[in-house]
Structures are given as C-alpha cells and as structure tokens.
Protein backbone atom coordinates (compact mmCIF):
# COMPACT_ATOMS: atom_id res chain seq x y z
CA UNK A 1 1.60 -24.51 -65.41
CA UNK A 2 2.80 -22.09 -67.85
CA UNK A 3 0.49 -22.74 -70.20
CA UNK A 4 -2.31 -22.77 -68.36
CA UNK A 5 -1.75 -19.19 -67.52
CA UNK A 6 -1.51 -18.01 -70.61
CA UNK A 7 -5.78 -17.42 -70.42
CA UNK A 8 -5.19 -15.55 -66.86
CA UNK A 9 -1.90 -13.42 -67.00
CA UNK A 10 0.56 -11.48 -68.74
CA UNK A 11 4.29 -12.87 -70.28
CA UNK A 12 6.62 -13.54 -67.31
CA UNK A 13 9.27 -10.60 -66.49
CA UNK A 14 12.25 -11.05 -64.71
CA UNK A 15 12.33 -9.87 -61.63
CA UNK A 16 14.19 -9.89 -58.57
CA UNK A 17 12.78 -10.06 -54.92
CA UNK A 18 13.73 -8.09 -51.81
CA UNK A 19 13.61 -8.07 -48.20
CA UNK A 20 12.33 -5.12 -46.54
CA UNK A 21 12.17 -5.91 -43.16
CA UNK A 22 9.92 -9.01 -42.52
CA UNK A 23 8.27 -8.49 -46.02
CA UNK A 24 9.29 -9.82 -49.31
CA UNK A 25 8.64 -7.52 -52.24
CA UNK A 26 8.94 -7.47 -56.16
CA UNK A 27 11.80 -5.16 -57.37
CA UNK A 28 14.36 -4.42 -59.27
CA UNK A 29 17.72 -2.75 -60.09
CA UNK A 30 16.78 0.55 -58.19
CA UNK A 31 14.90 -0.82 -55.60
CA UNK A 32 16.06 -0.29 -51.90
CA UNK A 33 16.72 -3.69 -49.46
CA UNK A 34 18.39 -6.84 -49.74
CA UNK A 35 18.07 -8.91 -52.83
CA UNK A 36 16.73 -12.70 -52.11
CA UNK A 37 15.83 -14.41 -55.01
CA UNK A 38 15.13 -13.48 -59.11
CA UNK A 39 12.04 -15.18 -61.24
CA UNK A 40 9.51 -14.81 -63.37
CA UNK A 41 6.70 -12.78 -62.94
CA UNK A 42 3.11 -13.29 -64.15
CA UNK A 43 1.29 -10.47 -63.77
CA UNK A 44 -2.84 -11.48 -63.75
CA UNK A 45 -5.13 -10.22 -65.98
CA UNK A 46 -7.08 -6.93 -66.08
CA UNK A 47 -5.65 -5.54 -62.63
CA UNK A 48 -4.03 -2.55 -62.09
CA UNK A 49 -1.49 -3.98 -59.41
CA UNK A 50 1.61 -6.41 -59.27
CA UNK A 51 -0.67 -9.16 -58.71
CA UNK A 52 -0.41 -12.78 -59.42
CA UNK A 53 2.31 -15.39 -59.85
CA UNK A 54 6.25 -15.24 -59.08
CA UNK A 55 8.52 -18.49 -60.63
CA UNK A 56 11.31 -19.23 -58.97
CA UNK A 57 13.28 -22.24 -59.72
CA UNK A 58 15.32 -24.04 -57.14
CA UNK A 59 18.03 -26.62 -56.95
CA UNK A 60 15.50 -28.67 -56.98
CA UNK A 61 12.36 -27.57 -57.99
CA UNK A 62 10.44 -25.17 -59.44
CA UNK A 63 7.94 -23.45 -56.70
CA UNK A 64 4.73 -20.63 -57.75
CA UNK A 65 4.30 -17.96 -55.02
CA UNK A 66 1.09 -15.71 -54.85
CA UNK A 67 1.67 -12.25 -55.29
CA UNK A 68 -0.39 -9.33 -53.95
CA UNK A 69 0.39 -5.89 -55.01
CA UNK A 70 3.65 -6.35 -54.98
CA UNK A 71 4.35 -8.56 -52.11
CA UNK A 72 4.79 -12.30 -51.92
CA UNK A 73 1.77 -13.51 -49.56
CA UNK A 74 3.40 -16.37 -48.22
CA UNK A 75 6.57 -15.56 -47.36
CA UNK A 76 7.17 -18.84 -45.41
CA UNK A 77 9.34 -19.98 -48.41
CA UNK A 78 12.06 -17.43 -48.20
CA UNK A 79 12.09 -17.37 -44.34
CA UNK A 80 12.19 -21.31 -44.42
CA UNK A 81 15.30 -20.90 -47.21
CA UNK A 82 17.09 -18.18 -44.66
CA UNK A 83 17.14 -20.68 -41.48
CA UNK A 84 18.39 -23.94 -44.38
CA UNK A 85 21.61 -21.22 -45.35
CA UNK A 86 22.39 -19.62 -41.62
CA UNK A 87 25.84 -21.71 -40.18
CA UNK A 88 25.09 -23.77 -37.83
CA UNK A 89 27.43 -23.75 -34.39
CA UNK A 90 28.99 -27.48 -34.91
C-alpha cells in the first residue's frame, strides 16, 4: 500500500493519536488528552489539512485509518481495542 501512495500523499510522519473525549485526534508531544496509539501519517496531496492516511501496526496486523482534518473518521477501531484491554469481572 505504501507504494501506491507515493502518487497521492506526502512521506509518512510519526505521529501519535489522542483521545479527546469520544474523538480520536492526530497529535503529538504537546498535545492535550490521553495518548492511544503512534503511526505513520500520510498526509494527501495538495490539501491544506491533516488529511489522509494513519498506519498503525498491530500485534497482528497492519490496519489504514482515514483521516479528516485531523481526526480519525472511523474511530470504531480504537473504541473496539478499548473494550478487548478493559478487565473483565471473572
């Protein structure tokens, strides 16, 4: 996937994602809420916001979330993530 983006975004830079109440949101060192997660992020092409693609890699995986000026769209992944690490009561 990488490489296909190279015609359609920027180089990847790290960054780190926060939690701001029931939003997730690109940051970094000096940015205020809790941190989640840290990728890569590919900023698209001829914009003038933090738009396009965040890589994260997983245990497992390696997953692509959508971006819109700064926040991840789909936020499903990180909320689905949050109820797999919460204790359970057995």
């Amino acid at each position: 996937m990488d490489d296909q983006m190279a015609d359609t975004h920027e180089r990847g830079i790290r960054v780190t994602v926060f939690k701001d109440g029931s939003h997730y949101l690109l940051g970094n060192k000096e940015s205020e809420g809790e941190p989640i997660a840290n990728g890569l992020f590919f900023k698209e092409l001829n914009t003038d916001f933090d738009t396009g693609l965040l890589k994260i890699k997983t245990d497992h995986e390696i997953q692509y979330l959508k971006i819109s000026r700064g926040k991840v769209v789909d936020s499903s992944f990180f909320q689905n993530r949050e109820l797999d690490e919460k204790p359970s009561d057995h």
